[in-house]
Structures are given as structure tokens and as C-alpha cells.
C-alpha atoms as a PDB file:
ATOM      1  CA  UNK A   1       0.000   0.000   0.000  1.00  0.00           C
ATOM      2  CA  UNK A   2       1.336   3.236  -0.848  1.00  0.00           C
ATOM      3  CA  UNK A   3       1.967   5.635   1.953  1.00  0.00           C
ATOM      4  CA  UNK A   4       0.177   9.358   1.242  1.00  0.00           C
ATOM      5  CA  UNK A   5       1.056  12.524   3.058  1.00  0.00           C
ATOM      6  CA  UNK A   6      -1.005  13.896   5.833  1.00  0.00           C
ATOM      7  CA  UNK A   7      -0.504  17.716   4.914  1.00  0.00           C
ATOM      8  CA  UNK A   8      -1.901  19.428   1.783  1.00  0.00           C
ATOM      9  CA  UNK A   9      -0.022  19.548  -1.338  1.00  0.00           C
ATOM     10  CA  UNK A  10      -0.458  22.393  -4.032  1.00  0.00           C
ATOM     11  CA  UNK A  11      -1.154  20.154  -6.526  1.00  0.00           C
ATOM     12  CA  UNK A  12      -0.751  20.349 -10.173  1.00  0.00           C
ATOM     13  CA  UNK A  13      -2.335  18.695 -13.122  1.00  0.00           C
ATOM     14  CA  UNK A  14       0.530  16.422 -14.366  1.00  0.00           C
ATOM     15  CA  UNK A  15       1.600  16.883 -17.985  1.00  0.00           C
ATOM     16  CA  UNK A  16       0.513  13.488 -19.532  1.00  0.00           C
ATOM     17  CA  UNK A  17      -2.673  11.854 -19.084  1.00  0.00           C
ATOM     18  CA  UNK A  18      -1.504   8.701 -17.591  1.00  0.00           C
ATOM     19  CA  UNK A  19      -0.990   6.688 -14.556  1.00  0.00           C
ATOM     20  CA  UNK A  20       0.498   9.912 -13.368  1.00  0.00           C
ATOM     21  CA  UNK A  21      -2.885  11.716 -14.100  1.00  0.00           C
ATOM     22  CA  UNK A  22      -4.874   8.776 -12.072  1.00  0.00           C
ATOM     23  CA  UNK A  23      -2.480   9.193  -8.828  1.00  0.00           C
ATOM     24  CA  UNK A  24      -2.644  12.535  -9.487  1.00  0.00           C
ATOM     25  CA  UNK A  25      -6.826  12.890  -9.386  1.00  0.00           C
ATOM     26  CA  UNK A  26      -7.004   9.877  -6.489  1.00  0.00           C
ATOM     27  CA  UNK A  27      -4.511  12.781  -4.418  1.00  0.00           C
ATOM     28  CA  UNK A  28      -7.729  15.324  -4.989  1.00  0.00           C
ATOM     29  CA  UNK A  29     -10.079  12.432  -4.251  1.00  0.00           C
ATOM     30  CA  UNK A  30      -8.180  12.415  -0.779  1.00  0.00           C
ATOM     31  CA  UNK A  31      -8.043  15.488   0.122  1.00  0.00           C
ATOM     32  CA  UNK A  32     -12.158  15.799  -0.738  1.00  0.00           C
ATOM     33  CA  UNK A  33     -13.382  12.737   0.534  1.00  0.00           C
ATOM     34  CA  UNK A  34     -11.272  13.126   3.505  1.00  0.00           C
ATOM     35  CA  UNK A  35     -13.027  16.646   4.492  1.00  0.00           C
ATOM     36  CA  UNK A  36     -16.544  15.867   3.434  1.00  0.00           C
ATOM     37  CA  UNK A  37     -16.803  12.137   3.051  1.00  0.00           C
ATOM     38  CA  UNK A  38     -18.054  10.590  -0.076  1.00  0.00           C
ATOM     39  CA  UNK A  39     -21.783  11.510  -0.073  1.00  0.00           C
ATOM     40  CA  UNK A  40     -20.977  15.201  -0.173  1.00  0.00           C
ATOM     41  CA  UNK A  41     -17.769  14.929  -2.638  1.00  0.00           C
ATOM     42  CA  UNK A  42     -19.339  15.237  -6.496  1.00  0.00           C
ATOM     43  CA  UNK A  43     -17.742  14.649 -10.197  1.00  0.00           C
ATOM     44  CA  UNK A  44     -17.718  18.645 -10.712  1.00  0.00           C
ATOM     45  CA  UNK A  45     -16.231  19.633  -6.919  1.00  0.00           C
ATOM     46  CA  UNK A  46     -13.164  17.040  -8.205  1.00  0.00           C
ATOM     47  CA  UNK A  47     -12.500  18.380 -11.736  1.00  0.00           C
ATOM     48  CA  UNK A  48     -12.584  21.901  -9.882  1.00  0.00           C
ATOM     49  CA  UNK A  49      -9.874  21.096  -7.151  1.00  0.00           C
ATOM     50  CA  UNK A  50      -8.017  19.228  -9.712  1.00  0.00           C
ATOM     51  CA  UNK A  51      -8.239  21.952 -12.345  1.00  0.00           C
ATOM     52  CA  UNK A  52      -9.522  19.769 -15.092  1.00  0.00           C
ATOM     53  CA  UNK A  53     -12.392  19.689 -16.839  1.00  0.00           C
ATOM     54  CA  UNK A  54     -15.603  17.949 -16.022  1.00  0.00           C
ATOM     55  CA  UNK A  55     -15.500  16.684 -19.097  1.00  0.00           C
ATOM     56  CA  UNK A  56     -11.994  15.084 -18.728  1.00  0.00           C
ATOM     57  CA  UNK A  57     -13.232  13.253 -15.303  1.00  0.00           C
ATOM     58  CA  UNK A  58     -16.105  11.800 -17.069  1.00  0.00           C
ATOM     59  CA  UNK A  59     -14.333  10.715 -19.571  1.00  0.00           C
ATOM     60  CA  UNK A  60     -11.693   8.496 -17.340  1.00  0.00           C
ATOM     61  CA  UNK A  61     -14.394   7.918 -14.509  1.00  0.00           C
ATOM     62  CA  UNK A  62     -18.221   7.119 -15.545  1.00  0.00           C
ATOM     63  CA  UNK A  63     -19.258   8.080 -12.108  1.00  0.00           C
ATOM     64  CA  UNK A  64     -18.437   8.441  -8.789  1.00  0.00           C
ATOM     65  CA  UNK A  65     -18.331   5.237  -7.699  1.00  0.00           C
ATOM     66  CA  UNK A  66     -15.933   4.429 -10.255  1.00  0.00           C
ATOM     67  CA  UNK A  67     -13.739   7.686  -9.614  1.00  0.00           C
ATOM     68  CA  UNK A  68     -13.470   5.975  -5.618  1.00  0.00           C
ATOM     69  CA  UNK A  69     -13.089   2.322  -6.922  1.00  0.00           C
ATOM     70  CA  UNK A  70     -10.125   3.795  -9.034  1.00  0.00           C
ATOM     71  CA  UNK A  71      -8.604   6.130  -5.892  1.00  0.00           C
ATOM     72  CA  UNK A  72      -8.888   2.970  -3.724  1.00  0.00           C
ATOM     73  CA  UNK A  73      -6.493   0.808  -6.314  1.00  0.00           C
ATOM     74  CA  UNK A  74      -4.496   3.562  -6.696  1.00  0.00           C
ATOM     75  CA  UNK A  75      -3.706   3.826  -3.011  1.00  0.00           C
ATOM     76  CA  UNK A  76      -2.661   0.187  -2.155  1.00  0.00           C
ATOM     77  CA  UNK A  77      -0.221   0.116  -5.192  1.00  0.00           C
ATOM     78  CA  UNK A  78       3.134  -1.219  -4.121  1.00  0.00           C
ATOM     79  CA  UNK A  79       5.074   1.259  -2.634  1.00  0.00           C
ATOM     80  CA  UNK A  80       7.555   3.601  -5.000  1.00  0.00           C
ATOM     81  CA  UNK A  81      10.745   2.149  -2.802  1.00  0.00           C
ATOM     82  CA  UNK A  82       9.514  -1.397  -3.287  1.00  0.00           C
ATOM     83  CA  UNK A  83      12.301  -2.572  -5.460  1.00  0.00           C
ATOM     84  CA  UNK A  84      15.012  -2.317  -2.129  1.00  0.00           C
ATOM     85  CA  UNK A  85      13.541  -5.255  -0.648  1.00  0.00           C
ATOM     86  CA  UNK A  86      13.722  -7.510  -3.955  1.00  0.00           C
ATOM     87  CA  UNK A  87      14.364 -11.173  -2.930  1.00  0.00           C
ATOM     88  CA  UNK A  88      13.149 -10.554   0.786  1.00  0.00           C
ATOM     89  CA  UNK A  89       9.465 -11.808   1.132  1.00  0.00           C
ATOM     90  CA  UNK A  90       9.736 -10.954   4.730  1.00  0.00           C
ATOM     91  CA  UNK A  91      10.863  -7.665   4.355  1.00  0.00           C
ATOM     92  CA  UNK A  92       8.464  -7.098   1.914  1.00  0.00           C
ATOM     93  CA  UNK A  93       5.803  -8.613   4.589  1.00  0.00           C
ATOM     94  CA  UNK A  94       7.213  -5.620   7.064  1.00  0.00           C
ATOM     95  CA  UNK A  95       7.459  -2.948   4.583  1.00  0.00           C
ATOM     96  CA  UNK A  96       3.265  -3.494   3.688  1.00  0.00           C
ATOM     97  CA  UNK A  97       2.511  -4.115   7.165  1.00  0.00           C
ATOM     98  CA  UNK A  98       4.360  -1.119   8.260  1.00  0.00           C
ATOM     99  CA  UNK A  99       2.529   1.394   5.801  1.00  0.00           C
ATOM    100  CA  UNK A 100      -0.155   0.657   8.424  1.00  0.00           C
ATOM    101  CA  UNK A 101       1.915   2.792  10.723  1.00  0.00           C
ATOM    102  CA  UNK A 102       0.550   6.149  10.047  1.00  0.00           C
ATOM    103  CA  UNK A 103       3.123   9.386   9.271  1.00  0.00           C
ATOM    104  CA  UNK A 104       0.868  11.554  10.211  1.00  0.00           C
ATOM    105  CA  UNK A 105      -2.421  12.185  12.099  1.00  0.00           C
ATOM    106  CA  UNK A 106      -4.184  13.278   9.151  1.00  0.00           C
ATOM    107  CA  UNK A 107      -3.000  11.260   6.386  1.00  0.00           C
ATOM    108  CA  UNK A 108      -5.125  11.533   4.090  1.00  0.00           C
ATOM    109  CA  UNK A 109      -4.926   8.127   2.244  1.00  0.00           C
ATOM    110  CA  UNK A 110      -6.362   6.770   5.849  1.00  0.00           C
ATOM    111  CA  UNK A 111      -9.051   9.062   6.306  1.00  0.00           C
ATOM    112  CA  UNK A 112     -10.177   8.216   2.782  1.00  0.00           C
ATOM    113  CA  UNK A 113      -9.640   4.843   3.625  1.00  0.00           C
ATOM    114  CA  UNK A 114     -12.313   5.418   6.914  1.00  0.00           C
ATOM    115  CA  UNK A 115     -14.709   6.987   4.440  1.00  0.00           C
ATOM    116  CA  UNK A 116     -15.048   4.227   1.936  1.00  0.00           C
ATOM    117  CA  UNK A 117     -15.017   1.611   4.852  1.00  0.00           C
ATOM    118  CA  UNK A 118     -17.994   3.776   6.259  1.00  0.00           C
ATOM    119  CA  UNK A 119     -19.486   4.088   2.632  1.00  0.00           C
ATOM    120  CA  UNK A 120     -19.549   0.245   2.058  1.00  0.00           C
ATOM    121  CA  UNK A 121     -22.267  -0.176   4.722  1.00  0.00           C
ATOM    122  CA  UNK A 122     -24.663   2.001   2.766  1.00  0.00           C
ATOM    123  CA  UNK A 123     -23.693   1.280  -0.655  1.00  0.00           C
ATOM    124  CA  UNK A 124     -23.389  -1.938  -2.009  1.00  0.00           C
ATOM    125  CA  UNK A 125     -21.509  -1.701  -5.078  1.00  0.00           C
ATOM    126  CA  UNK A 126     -18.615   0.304  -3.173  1.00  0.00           C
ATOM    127  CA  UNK A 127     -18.820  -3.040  -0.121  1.00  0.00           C
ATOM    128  CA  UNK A 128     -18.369  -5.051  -3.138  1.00  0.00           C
ATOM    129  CA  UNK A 129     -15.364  -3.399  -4.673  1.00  0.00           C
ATOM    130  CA  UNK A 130     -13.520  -3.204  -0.787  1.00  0.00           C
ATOM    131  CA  UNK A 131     -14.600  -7.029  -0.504  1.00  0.00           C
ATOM    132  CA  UNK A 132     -12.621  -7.876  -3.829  1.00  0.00           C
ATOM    133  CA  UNK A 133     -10.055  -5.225  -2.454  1.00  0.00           C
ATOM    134  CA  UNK A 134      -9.598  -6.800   0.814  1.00  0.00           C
ATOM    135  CA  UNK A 135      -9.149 -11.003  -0.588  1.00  0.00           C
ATOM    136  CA  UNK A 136      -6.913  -9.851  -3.211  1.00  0.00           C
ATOM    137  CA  UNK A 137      -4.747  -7.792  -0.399  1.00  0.00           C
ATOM    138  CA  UNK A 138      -5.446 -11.594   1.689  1.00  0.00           C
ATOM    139  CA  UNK A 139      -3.808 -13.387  -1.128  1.00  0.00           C
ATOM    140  CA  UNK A 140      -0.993 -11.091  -1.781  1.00  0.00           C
ATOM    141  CA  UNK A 141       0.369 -11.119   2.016  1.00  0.00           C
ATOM    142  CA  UNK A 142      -0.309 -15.093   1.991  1.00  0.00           C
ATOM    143  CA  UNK A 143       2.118 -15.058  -1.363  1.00  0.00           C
ATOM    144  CA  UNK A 144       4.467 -13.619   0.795  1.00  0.00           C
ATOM    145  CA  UNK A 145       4.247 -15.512   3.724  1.00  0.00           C
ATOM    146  CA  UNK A 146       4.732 -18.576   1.337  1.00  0.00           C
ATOM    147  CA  UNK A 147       7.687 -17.543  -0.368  1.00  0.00           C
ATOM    148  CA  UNK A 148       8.969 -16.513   2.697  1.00  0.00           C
ATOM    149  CA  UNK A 149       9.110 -20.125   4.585  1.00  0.00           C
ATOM    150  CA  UNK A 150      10.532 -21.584   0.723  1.00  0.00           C
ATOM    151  CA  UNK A 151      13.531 -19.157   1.575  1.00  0.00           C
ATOM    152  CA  UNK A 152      13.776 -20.008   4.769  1.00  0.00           C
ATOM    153  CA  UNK A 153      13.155 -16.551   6.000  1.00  0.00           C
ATOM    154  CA  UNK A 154       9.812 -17.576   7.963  1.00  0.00           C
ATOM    155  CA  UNK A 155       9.308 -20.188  10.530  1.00  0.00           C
ATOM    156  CA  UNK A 156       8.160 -23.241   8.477  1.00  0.00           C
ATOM    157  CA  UNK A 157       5.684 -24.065  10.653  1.00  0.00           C
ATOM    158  CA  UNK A 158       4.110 -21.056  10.492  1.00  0.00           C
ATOM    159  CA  UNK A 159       0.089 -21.901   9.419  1.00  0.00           C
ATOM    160  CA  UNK A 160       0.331 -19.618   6.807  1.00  0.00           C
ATOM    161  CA  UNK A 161      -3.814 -18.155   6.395  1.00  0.00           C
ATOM    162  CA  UNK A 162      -4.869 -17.863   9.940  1.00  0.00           C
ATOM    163  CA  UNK A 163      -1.553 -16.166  10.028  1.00  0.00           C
ATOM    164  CA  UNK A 164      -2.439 -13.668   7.667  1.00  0.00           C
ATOM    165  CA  UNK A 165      -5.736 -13.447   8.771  1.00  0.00           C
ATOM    166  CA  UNK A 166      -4.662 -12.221  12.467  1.00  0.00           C
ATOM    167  CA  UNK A 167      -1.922  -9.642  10.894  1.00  0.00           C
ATOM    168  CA  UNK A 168      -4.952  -7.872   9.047  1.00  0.00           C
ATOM    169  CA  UNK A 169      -6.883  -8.284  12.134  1.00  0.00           C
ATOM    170  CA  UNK A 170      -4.434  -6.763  13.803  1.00  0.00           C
ATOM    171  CA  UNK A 171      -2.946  -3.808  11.377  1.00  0.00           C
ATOM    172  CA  UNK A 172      -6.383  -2.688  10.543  1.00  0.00           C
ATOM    173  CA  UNK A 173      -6.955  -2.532  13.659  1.00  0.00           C
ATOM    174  CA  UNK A 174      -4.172  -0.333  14.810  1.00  0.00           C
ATOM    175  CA  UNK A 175      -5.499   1.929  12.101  1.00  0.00           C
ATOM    176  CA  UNK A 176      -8.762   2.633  13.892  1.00  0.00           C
ATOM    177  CA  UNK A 177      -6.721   2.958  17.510  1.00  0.00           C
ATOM    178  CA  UNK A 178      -4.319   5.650  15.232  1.00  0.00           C
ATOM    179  CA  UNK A 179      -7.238   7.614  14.087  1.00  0.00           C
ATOM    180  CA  UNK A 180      -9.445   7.457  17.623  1.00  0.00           C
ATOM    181  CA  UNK A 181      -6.230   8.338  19.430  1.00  0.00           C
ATOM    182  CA  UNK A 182      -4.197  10.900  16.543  1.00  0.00           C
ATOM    183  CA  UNK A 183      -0.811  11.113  18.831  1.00  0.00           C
ATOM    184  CA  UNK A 184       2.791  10.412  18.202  1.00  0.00           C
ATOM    185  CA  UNK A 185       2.459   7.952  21.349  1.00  0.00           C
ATOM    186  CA  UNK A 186      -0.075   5.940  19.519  1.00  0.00           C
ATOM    187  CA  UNK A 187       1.793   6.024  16.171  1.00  0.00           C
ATOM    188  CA  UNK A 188       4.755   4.870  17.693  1.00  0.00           C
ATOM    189  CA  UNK A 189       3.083   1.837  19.649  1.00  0.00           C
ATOM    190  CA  UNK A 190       1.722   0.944  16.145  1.00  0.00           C
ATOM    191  CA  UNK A 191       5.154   0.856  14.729  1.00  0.00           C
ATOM    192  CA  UNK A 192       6.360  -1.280  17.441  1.00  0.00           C
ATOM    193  CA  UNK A 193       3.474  -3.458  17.622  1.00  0.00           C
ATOM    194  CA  UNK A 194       3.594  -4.011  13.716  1.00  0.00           C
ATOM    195  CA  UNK A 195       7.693  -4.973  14.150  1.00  0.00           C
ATOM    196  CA  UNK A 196       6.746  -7.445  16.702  1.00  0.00           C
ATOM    197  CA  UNK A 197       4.249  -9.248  14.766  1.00  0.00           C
ATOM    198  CA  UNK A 198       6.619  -9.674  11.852  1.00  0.00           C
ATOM    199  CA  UNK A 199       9.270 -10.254  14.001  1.00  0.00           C
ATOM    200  CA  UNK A 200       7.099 -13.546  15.401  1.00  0.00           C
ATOM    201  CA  UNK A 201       7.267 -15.364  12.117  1.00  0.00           C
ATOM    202  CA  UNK A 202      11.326 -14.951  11.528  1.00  0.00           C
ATOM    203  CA  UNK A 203      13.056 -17.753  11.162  1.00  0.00           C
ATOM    204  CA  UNK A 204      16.309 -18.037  13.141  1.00  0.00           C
ATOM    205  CA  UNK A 205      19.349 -16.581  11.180  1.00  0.00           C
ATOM    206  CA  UNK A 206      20.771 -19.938   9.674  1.00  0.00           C
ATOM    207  CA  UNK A 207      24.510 -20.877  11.343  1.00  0.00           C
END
């Protein structure tokens, strides 16, 4: 998952139209959605923040709920420093785990993130897309954990779902302790208590 800033940027409309226009609009979806929640946020309020036309968000989005299915994909892409822990499925475990850790109080990838969780009880086709959302993010961290005992890295007892299952028990959960208690203290503890979970499944260093 892709860690966002909690403080405001001045954005810009990038130059291509792109996968750098797409993060580019989810970043306005944010900063909206974040403010007003998704029931207040409409198609024309976005192309005005992100100084496009209407026109050019209807074209790439065919409504709203497809504008926030897109931000939502957008946000749990693989982070941009991914490629340091090639050939480490464990530290690739800790780096996604970790993004759970929030930077700031009032990241706004999280409080979007609490909107569309909040939206998915009222609307079904958005509890649909965060179902799909949530079972492929199940089967990515299980990939890991798998490749992880073939190295050796893991314990190779570990039972590898009910495993994964209790880490995204347990780092979602941190998120809603992060945002019901926004302090450094509670941050921190997430940090720690993320670094302790991974640090569970290690396999001794070999020799």
C-alpha cells in the first residue's frame, strides 16, 4: 500500500494523461473525501480542485463510484521504494505491514480509507469493490508468507492463512486505535506493535 502525506499539497495537473494523471486525481479524491466524506464529494467539486475539466473526469471515470473504486487501487499500489527489498518476502511482509503505521495524524490516504469503509455499509456496489479489495490484499500477504518459509526466512511451521488473517486483524486494527487516538504515542506503539508481529514469524538466522 502506498503511503500518502497527511498535509496538503499544491497540486498540479501532471503533464501526460496517464498513470500519473490517475495518482494525481485519487490525491484530490483524498483530500475531498477526507473533508466531506463521499456523499458530499461530487464529479464537478473534483474536476474543480483538480483543475480539469468535467469533461476530462467523465471521460476516465463514468461516475463516482468508479472515480473511488479507481482512488482505492491507486492507493494500495506497491510502494515507490519497493524494489530495495527484492528477494526478501519478509521484508516485503514488514514494509506493507508497516505502511499501516501512520506518518501523520491526518493522512489523508487513511481518512479516505475510513470513508469508503464507512461508505460500504450504505452502498453496495462500493462493499463489493472493498470485498474484492480486501481477498486480493489476503492473497498477496499469503504469497508472501509462502515464499517466505521456501527461503527459509519464515518459521516453516508457520500456518500460513490464519496467520495472515490475524496480521490484518491486527494492522487494521491499529489503524482505527491511530485515528481514535491521533498522537505520536499511539503512532509509535503501532510501529512497534507491527515490528513485533513480523518479528514472530522470523526464522532463526541460519549458522
Amino acid at each position: 500500500m502506498a503511503s500518502y502525506s497527511g498535509q496538503k499539497k499544491q497540486n498540479q495537473p501532471p503533464e501526460s494523461r496517464s498513470e500519473q494523471q490517475q495518482k494525481y486525481i485519487a490525491g484530490v479524491v483524498y483530500d475531498l473525501i477526507a473533508e466531506s466524506g463521499i456523499e458530499n464529494v461530487t464529479m464537478r467539486q473534483v474536476a474543480e480542485a483538480a483543475q480539469l475539466s468535467l469533461g476530462t473526469i467523465t471521460y476516465h471515470f463514468r461516475n463516482k463510484q468508479t472515480l473511488v473504486a479507481t482512488a482505492l487501487e491507486v492507493g494500495y499500489a506497491l510502494p515507490e521504494d519497493w524494489d530495495e527489498y527484492k528477494g526478501s518476502p519478509a521484508a516485503q511482509l514488514r514494509r506493507i505491514a508497516l505502511s499501516y503505521a501512520l506518518e501523520s495524524p491526518n493522512s489523508r490516504w487513511w481518512r479516505f480509507w475510513i470513508n469508503h469503509v464507512a461508505m460500504s455499509t450504505r452502498d453496495a456496489e462500493i462493499q463489493a469493490h472493498q470485498s474484492r479489495r480486501f481477498d486480493k490484499q489476503r492473497r498477496f500477504w499469503i504469497r508472501l508468507l509462502v515464499s517466505g518459509i521456501e527461503r527459509g526466512e519464515i518459521l516453516p511451521d508457520t500456518p500460513v492463512e490464519e496467520t495472515v488473517d490475524q496480521m490484518l486483524v491486527e494492522v487494521h486494527g491499529l489503524v482505527i486505535l491511530q485515528m481514535v487516538k491521533p498522537s505520536t504515542k499511539m503512532r509509535s506503539y503501532a510501529r512497534e506493535t507491527i515490528n513485533k508481529m513480523i518479528d514472530s514469524i522470523l526464522a532463526p538466522p541460519a549458522g
